[in-house]
C-alpha atoms as a PDB file:
ATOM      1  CA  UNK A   1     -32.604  -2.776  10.256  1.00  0.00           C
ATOM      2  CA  UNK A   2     -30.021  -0.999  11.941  1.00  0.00           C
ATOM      3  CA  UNK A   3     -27.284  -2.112  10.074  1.00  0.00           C
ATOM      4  CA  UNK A   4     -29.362  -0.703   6.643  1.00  0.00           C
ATOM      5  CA  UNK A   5     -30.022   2.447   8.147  1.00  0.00           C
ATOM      6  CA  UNK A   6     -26.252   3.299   8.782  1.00  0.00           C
ATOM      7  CA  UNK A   7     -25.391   1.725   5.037  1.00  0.00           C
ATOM      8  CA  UNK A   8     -27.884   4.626   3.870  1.00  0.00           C
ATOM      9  CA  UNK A   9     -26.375   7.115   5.977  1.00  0.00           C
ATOM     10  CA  UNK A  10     -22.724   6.197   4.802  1.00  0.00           C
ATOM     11  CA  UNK A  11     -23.785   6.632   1.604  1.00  0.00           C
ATOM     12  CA  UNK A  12     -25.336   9.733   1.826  1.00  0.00           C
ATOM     13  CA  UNK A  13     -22.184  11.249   4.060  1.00  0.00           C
ATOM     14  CA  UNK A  14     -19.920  10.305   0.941  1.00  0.00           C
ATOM     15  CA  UNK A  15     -21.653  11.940  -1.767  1.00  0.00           C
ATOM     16  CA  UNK A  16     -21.764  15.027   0.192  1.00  0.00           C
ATOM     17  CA  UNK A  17     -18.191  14.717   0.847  1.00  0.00           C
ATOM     18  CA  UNK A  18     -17.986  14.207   4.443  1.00  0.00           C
ATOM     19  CA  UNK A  19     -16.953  10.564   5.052  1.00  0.00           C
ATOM     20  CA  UNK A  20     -13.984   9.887   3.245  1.00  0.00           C
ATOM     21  CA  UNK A  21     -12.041   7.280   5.311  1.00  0.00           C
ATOM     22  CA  UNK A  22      -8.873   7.565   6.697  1.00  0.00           C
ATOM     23  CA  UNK A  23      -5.672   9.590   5.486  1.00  0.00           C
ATOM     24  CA  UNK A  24      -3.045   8.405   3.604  1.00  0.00           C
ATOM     25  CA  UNK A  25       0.060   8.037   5.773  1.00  0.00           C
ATOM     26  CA  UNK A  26       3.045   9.281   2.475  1.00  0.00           C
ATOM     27  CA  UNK A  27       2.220  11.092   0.550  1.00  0.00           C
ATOM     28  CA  UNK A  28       2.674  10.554  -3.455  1.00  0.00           C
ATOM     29  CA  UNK A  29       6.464  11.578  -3.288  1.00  0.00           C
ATOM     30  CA  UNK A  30       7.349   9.355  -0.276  1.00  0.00           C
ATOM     31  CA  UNK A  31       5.968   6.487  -1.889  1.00  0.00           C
ATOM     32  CA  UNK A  32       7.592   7.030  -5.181  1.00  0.00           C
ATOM     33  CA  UNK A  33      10.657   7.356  -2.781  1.00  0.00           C
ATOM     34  CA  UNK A  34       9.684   4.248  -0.708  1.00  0.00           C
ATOM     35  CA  UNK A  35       9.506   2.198  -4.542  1.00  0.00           C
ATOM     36  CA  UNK A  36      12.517   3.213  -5.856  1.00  0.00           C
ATOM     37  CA  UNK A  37      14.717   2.601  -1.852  1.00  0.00           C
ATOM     38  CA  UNK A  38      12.488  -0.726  -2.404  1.00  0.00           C
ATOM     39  CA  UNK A  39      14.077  -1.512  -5.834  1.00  0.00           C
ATOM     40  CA  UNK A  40      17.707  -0.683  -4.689  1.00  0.00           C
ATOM     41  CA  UNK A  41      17.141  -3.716  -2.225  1.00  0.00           C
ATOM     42  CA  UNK A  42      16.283  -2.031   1.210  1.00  0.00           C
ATOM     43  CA  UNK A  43      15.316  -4.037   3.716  1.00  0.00           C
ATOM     44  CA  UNK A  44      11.461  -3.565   4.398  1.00  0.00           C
ATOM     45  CA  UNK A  45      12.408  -3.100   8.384  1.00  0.00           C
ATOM     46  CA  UNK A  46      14.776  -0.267   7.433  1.00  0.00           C
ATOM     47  CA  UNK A  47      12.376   1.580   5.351  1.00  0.00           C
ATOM     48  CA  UNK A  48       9.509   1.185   7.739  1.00  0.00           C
ATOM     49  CA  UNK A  49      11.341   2.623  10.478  1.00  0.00           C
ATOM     50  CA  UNK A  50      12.527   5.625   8.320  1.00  0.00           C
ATOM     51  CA  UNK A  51       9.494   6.312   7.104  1.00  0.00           C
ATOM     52  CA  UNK A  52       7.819   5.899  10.831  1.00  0.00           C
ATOM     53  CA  UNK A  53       5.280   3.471   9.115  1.00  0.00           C
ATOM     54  CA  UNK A  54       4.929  -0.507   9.685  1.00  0.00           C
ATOM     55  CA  UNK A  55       6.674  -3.248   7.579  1.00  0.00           C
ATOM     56  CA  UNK A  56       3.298  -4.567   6.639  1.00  0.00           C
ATOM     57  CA  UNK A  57       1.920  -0.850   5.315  1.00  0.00           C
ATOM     58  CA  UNK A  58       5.759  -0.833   3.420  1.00  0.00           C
ATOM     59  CA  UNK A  59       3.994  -3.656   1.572  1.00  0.00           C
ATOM     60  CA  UNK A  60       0.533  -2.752   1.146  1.00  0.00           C
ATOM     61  CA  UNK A  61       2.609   0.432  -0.512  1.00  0.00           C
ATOM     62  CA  UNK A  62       5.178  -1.339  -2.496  1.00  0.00           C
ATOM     63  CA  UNK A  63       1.417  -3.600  -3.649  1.00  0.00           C
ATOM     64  CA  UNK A  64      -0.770  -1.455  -4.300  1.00  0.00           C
ATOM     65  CA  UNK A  65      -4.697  -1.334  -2.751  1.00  0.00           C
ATOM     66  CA  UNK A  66      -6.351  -4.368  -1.906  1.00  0.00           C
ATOM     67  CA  UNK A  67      -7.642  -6.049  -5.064  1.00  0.00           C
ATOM     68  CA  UNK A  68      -6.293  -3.157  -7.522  1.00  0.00           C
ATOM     69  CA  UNK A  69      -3.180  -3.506  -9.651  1.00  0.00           C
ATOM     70  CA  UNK A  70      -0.608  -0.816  -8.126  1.00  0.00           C
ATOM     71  CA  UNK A  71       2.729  -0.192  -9.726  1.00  0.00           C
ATOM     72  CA  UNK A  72       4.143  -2.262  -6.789  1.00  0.00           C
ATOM     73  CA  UNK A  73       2.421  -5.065  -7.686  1.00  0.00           C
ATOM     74  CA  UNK A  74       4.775  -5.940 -10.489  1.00  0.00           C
ATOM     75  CA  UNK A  75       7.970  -4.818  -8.514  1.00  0.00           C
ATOM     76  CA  UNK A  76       6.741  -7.510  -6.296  1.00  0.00           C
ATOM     77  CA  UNK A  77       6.220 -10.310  -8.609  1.00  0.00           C
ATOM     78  CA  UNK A  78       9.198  -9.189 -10.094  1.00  0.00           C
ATOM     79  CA  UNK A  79      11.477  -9.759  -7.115  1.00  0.00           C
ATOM     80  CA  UNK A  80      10.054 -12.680  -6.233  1.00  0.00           C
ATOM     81  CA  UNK A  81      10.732 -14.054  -9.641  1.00  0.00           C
ATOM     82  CA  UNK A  82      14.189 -13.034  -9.942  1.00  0.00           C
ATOM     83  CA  UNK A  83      14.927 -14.049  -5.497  1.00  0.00           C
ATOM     84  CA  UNK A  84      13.515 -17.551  -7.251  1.00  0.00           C
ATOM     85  CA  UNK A  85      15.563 -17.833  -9.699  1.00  0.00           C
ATOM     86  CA  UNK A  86      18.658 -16.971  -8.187  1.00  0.00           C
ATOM     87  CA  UNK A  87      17.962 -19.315  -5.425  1.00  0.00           C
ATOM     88  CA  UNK A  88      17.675 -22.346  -7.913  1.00  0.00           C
ATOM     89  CA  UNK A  89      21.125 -21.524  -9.242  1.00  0.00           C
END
């Protein structure tokens, strides 16, 4: 009962605007950055620590949100196909 109540509330806090979650950490122009330092091979470590963010947030960048196709997402696949296939070589 509890639980329902604050679902209701959360609800009504978004539509009016006030409960919005949390900020994003770069903004729109640092992650471009962060792709393109990304696709000039990087190392994850060395980008995290210039952009004072954690190697696992580099990748939730370099991805894309949670269940939505980003413009990571295929740099990702991507680099994983072509580390594969230089690998087998």
């Amino acid at each position: 009962m509890i639980r329902e109540r604050q679902r209701e509330d959360i609800k009504v806090a978004k539509k009016a605007g006030v409960y919005k979650g949390r900020k994003k950490t770069l903004t729109a122009v640092q992650v471009s950055d962060l792709q393109q330092r990304a696709v000039q091979w990087e190392s994850k470590v060395s980008l995290a620590r210039s952009f004072g963010i954690s190697r696992v947030t580099v990748f939730q960048y370099l991805k894309g949100a949670p269940g939505k196709e980003g413009p990571g997402t295929m740099f990702l696949r991507w680099t994983r196909i072509l580390a594969l296939s230089f690998r087998h070589k």
